[in-house]
PDB file of N, CA and C in Angstrom:
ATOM      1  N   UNK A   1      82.098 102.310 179.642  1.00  0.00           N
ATOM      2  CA  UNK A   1      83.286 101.880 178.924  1.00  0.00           C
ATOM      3  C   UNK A   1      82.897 100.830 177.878  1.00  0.00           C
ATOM      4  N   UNK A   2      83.898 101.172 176.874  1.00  0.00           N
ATOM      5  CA  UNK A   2      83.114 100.197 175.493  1.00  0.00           C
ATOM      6  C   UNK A   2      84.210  98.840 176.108  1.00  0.00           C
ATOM      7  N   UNK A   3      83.226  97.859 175.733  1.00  0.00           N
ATOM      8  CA  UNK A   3      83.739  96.905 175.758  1.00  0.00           C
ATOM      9  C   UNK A   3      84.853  95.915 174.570  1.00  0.00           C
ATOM     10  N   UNK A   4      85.735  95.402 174.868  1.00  0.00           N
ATOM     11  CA  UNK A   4      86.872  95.208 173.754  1.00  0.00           C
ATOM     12  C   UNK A   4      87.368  93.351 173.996  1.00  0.00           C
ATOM     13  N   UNK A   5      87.651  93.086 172.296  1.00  0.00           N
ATOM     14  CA  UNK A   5      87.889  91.960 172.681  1.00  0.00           C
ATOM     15  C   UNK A   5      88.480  91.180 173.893  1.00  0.00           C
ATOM     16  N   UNK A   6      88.559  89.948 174.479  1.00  0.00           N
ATOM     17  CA  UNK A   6      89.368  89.859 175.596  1.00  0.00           C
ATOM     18  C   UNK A   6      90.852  89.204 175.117  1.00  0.00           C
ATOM     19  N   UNK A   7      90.688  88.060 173.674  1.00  0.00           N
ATOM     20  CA  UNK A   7      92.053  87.491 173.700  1.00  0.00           C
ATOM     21  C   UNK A   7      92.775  87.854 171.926  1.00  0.00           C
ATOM     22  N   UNK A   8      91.162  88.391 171.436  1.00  0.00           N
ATOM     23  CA  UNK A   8      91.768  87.876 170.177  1.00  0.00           C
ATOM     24  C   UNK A   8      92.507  89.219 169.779  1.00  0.00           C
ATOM     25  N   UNK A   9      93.584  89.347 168.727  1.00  0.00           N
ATOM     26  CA  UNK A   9      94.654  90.393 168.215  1.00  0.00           C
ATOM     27  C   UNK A   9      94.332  90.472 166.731  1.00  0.00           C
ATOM     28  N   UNK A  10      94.179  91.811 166.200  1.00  0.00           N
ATOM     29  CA  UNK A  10      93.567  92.521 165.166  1.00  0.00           C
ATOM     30  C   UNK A  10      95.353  92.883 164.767  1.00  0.00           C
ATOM     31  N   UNK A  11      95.333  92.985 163.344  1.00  0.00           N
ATOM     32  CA  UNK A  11      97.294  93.262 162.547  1.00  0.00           C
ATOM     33  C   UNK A  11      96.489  94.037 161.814  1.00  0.00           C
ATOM     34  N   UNK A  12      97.083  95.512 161.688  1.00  0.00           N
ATOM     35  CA  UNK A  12      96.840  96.097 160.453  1.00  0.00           C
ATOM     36  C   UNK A  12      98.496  96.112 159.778  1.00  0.00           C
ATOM     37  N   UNK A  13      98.676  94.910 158.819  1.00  0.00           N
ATOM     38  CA  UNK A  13     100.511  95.369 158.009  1.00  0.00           C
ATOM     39  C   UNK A  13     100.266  96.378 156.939  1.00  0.00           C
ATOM     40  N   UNK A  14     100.773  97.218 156.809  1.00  0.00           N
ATOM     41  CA  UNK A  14     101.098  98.334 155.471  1.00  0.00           C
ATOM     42  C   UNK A  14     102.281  98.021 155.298  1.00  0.00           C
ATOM     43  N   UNK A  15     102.352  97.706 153.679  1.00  0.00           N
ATOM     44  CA  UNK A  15     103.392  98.033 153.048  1.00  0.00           C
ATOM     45  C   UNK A  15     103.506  98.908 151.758  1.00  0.00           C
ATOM     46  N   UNK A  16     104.736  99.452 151.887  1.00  0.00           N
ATOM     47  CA  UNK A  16     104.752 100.486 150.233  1.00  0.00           C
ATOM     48  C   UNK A  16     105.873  99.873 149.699  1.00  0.00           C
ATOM     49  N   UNK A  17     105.281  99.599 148.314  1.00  0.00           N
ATOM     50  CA  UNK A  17     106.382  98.873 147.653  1.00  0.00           C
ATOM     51  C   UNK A  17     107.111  99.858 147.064  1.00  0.00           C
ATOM     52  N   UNK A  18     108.234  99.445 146.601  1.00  0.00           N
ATOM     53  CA  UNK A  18     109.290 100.691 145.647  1.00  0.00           C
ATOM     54  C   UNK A  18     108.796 100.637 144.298  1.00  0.00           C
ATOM     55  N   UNK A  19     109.260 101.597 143.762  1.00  0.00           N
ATOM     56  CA  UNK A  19     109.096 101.940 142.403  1.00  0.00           C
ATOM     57  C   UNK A  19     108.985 100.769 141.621  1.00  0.00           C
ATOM     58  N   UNK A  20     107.788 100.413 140.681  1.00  0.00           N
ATOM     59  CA  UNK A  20     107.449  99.599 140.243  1.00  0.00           C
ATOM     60  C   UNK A  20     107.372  98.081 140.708  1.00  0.00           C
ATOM     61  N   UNK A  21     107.921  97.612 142.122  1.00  0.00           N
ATOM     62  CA  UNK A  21     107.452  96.554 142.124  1.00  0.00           C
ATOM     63  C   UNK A  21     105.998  96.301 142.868  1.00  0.00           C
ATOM     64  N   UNK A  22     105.275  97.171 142.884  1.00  0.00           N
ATOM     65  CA  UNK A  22     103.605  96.813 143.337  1.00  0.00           C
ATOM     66  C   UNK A  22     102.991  95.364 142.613  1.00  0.00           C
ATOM     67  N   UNK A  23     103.144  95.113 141.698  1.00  0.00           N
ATOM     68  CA  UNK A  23     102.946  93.729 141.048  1.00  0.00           C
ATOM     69  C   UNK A  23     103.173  92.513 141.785  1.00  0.00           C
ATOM     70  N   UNK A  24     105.064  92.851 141.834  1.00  0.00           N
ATOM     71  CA  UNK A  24     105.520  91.923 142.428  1.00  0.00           C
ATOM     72  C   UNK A  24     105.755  91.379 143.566  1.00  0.00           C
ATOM     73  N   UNK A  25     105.398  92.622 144.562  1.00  0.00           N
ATOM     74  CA  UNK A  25     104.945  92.495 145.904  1.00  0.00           C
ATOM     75  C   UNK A  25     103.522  91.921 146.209  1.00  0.00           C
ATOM     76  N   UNK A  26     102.628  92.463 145.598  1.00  0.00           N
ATOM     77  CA  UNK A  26     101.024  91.836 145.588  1.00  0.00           C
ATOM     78  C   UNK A  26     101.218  90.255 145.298  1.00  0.00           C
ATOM     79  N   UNK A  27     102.175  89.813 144.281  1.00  0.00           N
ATOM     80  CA  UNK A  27     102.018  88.024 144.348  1.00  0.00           C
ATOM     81  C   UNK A  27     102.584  87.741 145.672  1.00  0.00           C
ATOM     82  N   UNK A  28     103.804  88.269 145.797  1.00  0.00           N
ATOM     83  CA  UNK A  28     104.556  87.567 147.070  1.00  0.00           C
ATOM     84  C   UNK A  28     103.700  87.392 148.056  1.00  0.00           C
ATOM     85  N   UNK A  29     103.043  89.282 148.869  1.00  0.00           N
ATOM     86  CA  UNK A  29     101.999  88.163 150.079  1.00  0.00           C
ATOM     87  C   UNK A  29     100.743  87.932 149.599  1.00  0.00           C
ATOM     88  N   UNK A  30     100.324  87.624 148.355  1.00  0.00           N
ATOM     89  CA  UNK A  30      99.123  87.064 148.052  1.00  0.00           C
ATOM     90  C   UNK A  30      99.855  85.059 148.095  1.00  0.00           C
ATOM     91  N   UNK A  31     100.981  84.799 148.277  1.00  0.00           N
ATOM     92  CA  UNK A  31     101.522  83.818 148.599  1.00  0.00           C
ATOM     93  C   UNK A  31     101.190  83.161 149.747  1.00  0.00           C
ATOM     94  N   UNK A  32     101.618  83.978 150.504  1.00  0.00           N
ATOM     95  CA  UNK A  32     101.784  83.901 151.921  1.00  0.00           C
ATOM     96  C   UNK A  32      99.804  83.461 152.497  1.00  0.00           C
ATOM     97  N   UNK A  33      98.885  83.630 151.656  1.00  0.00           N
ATOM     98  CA  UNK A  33      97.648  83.668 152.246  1.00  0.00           C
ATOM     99  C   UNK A  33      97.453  81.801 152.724  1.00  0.00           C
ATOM    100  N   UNK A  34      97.565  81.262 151.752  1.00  0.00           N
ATOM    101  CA  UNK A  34      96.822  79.714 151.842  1.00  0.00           C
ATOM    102  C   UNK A  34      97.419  79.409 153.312  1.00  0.00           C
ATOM    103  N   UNK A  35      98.821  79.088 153.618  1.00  0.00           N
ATOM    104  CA  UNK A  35      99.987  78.316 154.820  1.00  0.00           C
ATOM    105  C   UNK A  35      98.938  79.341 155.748  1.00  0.00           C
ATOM    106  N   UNK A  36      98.964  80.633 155.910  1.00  0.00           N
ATOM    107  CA  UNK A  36      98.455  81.241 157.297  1.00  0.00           C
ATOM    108  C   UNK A  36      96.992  80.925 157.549  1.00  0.00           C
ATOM    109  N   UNK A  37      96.053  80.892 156.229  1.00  0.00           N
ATOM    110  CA  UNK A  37      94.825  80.958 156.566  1.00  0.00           C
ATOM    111  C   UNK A  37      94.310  79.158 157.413  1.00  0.00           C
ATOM    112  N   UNK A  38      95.858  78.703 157.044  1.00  0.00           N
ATOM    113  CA  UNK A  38      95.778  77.053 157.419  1.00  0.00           C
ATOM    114  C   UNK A  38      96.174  76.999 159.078  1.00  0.00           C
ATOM    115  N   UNK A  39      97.156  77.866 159.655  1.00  0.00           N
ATOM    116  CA  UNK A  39      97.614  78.207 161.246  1.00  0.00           C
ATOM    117  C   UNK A  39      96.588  78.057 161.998  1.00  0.00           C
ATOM    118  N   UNK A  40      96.717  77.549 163.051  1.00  0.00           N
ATOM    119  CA  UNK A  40      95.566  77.423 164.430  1.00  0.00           C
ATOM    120  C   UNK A  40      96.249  78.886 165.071  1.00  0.00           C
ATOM    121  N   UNK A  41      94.552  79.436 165.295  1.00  0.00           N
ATOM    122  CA  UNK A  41      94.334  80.394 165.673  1.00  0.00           C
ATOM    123  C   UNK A  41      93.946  81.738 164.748  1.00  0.00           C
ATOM    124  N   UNK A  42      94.072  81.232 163.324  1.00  0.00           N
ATOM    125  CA  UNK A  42      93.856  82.663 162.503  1.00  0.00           C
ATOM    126  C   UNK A  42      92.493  82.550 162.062  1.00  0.00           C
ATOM    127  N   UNK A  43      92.275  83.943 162.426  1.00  0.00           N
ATOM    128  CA  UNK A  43      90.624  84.018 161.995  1.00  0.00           C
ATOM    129  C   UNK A  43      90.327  84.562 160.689  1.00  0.00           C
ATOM    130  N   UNK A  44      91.251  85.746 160.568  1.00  0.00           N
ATOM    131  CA  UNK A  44      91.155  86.465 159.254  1.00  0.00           C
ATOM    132  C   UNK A  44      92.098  87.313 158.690  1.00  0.00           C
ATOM    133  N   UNK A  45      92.437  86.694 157.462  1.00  0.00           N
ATOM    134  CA  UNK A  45      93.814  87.055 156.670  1.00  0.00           C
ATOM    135  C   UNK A  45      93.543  88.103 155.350  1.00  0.00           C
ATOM    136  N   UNK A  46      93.319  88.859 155.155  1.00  0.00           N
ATOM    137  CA  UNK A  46      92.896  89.595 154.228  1.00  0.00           C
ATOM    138  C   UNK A  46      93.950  90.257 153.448  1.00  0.00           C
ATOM    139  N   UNK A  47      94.571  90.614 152.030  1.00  0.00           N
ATOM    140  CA  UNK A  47      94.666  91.232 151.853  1.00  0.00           C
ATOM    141  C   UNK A  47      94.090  92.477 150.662  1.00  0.00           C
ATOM    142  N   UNK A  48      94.579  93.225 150.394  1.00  0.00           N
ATOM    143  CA  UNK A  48      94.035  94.637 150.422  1.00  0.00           C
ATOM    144  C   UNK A  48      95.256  95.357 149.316  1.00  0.00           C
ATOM    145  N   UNK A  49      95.073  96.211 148.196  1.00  0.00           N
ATOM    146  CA  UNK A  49      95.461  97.053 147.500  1.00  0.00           C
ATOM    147  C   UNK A  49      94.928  98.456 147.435  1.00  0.00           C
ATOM    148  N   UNK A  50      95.498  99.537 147.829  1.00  0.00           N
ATOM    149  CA  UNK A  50      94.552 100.546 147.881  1.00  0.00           C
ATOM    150  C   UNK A  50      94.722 101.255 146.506  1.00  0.00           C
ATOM    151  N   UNK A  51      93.314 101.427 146.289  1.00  0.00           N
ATOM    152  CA  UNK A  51      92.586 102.071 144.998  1.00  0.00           C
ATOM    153  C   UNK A  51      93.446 103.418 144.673  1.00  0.00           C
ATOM    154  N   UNK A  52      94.070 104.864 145.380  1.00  0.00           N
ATOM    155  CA  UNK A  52      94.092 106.069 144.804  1.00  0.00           C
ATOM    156  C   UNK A  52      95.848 105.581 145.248  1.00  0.00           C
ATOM    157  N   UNK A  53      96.360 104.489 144.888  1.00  0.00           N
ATOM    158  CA  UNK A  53      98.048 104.327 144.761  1.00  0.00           C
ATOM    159  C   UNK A  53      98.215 102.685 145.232  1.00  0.00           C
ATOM    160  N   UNK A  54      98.524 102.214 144.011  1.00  0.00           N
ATOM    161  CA  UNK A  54      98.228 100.842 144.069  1.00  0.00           C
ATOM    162  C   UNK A  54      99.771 100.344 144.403  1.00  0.00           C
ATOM    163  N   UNK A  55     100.694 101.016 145.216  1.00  0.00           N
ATOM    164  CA  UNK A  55     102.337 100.790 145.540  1.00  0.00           C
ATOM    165  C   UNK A  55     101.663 100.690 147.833  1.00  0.00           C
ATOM    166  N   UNK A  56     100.547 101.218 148.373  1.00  0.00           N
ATOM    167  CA  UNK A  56     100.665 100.386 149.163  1.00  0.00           C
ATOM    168  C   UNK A  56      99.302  99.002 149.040  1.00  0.00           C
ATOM    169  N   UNK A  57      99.334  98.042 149.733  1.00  0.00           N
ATOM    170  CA  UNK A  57      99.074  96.852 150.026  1.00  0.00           C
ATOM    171  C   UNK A  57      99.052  96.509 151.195  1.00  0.00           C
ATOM    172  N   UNK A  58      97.899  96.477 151.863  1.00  0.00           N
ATOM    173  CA  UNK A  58      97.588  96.014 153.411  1.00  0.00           C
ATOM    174  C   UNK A  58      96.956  94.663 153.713  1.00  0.00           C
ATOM    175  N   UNK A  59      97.523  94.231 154.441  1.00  0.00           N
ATOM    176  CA  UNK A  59      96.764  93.131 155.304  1.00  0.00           C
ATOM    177  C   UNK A  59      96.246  93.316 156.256  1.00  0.00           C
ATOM    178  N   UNK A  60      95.258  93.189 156.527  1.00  0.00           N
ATOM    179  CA  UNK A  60      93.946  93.085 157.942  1.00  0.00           C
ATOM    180  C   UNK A  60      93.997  91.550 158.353  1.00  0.00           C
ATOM    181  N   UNK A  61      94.982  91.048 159.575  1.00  0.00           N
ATOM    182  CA  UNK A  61      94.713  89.964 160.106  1.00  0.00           C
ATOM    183  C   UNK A  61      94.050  90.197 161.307  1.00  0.00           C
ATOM    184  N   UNK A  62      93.281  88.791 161.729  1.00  0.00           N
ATOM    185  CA  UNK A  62      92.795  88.660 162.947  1.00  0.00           C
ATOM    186  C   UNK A  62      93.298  87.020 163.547  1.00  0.00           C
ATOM    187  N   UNK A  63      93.835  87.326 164.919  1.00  0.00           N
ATOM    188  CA  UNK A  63      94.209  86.158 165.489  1.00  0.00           C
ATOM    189  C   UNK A  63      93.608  85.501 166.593  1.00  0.00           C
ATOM    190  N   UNK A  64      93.162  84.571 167.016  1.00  0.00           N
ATOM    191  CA  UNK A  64      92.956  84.545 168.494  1.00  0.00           C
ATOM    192  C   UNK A  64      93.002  84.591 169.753  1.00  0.00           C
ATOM    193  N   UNK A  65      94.508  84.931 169.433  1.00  0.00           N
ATOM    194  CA  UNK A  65      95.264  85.248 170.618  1.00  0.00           C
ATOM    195  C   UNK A  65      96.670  85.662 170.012  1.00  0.00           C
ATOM    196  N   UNK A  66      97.324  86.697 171.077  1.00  0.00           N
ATOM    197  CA  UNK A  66      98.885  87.093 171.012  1.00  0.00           C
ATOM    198  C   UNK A  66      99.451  86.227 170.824  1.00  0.00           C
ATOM    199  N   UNK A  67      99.716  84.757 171.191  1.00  0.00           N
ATOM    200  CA  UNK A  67     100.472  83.908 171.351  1.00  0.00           C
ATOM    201  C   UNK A  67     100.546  82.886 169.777  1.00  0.00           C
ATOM    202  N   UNK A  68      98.833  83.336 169.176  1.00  0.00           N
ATOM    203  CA  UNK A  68      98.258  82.838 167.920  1.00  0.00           C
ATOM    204  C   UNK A  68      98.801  83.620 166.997  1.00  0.00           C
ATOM    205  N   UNK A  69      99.005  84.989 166.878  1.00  0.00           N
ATOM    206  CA  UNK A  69      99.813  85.765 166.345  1.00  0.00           C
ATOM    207  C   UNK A  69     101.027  86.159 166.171  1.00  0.00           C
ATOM    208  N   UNK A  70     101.866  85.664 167.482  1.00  0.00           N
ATOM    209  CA  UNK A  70     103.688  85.629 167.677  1.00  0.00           C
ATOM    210  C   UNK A  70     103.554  84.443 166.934  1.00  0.00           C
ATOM    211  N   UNK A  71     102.925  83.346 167.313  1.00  0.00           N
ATOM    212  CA  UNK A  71     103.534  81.686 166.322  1.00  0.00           C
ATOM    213  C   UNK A  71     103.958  82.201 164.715  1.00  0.00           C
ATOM    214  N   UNK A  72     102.935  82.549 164.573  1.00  0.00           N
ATOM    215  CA  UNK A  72     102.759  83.126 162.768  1.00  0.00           C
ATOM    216  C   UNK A  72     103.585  84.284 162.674  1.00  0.00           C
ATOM    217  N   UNK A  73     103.893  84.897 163.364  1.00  0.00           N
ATOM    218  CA  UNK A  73     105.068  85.881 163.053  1.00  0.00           C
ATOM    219  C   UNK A  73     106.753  85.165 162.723  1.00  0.00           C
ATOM    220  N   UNK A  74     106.504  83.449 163.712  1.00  0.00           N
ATOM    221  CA  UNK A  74     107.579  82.753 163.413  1.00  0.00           C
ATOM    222  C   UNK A  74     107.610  81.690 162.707  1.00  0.00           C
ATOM    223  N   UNK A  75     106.771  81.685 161.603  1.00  0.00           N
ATOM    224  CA  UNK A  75     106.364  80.796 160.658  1.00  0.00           C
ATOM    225  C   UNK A  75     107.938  80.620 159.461  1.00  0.00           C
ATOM    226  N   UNK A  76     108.122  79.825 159.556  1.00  0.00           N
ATOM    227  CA  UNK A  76     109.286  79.964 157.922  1.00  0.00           C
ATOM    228  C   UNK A  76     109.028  81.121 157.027  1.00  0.00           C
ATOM    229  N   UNK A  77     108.041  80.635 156.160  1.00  0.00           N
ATOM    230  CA  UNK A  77     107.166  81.483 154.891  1.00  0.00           C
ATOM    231  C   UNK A  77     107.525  82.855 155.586  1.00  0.00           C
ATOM    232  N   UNK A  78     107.113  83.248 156.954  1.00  0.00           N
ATOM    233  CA  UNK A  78     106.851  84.859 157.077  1.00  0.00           C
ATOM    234  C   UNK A  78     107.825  85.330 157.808  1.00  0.00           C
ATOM    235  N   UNK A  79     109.060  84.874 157.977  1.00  0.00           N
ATOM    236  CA  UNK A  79     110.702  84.916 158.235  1.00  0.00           C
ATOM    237  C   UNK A  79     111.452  85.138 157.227  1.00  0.00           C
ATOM    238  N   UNK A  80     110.796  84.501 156.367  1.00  0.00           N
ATOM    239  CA  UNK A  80     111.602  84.106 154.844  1.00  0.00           C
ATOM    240  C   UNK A  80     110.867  85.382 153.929  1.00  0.00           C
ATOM    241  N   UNK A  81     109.887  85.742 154.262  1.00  0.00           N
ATOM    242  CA  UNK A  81     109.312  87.083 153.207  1.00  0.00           C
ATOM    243  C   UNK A  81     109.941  87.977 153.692  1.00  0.00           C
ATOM    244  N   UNK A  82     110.172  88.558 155.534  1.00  0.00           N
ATOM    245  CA  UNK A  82     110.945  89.595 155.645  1.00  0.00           C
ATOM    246  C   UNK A  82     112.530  89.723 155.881  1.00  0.00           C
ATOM    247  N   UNK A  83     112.975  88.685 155.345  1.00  0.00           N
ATOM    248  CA  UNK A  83     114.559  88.204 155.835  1.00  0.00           C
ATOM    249  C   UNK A  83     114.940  88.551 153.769  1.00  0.00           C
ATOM    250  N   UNK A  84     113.987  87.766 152.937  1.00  0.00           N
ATOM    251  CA  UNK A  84     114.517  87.250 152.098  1.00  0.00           C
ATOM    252  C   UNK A  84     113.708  88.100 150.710  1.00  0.00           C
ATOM    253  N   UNK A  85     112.237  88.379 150.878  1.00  0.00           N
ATOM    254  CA  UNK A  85     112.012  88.733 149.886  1.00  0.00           C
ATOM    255  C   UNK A  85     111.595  90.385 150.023  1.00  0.00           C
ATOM    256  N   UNK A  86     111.216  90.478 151.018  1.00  0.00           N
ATOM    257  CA  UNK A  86     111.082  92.022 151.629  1.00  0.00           C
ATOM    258  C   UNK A  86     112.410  93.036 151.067  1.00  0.00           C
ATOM    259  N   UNK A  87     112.945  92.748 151.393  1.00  0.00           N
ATOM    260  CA  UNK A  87     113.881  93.903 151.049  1.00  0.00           C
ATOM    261  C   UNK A  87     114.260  94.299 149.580  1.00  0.00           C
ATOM    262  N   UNK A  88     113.818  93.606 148.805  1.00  0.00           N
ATOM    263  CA  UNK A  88     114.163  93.918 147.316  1.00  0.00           C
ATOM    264  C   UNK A  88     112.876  94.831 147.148  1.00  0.00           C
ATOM    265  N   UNK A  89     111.619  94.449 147.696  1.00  0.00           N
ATOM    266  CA  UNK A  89     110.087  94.644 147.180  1.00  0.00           C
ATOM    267  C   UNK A  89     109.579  96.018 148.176  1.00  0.00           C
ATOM    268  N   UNK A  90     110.099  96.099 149.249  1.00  0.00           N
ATOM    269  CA  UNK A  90     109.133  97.313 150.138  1.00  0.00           C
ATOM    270  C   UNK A  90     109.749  98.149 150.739  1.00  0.00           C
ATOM    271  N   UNK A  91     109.907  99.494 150.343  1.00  0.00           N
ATOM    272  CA  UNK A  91     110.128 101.016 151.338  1.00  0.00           C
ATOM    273  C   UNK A  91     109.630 100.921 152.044  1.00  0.00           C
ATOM    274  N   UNK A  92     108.863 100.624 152.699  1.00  0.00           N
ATOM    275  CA  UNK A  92     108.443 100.921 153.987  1.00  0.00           C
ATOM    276  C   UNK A  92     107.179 100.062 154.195  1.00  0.00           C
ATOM    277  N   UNK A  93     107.133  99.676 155.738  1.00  0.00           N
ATOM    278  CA  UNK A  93     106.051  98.726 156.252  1.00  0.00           C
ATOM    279  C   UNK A  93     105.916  99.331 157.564  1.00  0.00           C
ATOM    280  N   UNK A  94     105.049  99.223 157.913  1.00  0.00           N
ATOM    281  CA  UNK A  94     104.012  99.620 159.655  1.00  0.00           C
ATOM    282  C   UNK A  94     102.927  98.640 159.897  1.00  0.00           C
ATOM    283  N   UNK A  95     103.609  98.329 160.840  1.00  0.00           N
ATOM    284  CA  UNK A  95     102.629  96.890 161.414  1.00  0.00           C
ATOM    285  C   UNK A  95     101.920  97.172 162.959  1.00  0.00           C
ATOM    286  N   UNK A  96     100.727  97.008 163.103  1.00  0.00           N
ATOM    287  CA  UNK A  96     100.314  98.047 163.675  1.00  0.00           C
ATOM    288  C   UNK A  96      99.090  96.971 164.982  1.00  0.00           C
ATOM    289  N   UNK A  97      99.351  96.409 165.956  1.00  0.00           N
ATOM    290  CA  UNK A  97      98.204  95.859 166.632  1.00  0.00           C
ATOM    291  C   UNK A  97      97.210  96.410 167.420  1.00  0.00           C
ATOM    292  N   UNK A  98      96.192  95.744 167.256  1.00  0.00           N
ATOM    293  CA  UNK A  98      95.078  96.203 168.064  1.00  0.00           C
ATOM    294  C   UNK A  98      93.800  95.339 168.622  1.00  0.00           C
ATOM    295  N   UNK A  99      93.457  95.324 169.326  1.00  0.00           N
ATOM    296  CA  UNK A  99      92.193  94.958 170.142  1.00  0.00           C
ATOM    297  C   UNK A  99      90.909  95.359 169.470  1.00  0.00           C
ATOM    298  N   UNK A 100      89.900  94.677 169.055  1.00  0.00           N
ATOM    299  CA  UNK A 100      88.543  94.624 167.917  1.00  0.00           C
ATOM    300  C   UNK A 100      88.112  96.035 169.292  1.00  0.00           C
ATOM    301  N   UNK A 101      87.135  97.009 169.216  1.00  0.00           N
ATOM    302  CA  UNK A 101      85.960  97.179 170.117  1.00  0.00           C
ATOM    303  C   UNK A 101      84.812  96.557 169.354  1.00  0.00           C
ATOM    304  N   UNK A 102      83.577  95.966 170.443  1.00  0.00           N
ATOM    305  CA  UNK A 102      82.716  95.046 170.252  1.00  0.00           C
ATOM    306  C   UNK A 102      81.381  96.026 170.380  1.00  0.00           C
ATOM    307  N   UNK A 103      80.621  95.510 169.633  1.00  0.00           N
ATOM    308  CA  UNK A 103      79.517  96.369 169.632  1.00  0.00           C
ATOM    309  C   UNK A 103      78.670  95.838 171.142  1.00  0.00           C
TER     310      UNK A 103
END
């Protein structure tokens, strides 16, 4: 059996922005990077534009724990992006967790 992280939590977020706002979605959570990459417990905040349709935009986070990852799910900033700025900017999002496997 492969062996798998024990505490820390891997986020893959996809989002597809609507018709023409890919721009304006890419600043919003290119916003959101500095406040999270500052959170106890985040290891790695990445985000991501994909090359063959630049309308989705992914983030690859890594946390240290579930509990490191629910906090930041209840951050202002990231309440306030999907309460307040999300809905003008994205058709659709899939947020997706997972456990690293370790070599």
């Amino acid at each position: 059996m492969l062996k798998k992280a024990e505490r820390e939590v891997v986020c893959v977020a996809q989002f597809r922005a609507k018709e023409g706002k890919d721009e304006e979605l890419l600043l919003a959570l290119h916003g959101l990077i500095p406040a999270t990459r500052r959170e106890e417990g985040n290891i790695r905040y990445e985000l991501n534009q994909a090359i063959d349709d630049p309308r989705v935009i992914t983030f690859i986070e890594k946390f240290a724990s579930q509990e490191d990852f629910d906090s930041h799910c209840n951050t202002l900033y990231i309440k306030g992006f999907f309460d307040d700025v999300s809905p003008n900017l994205v058709e659709t999002v899939v947020v997706t967790l997972y456990k690293e496997v370790l070599p």
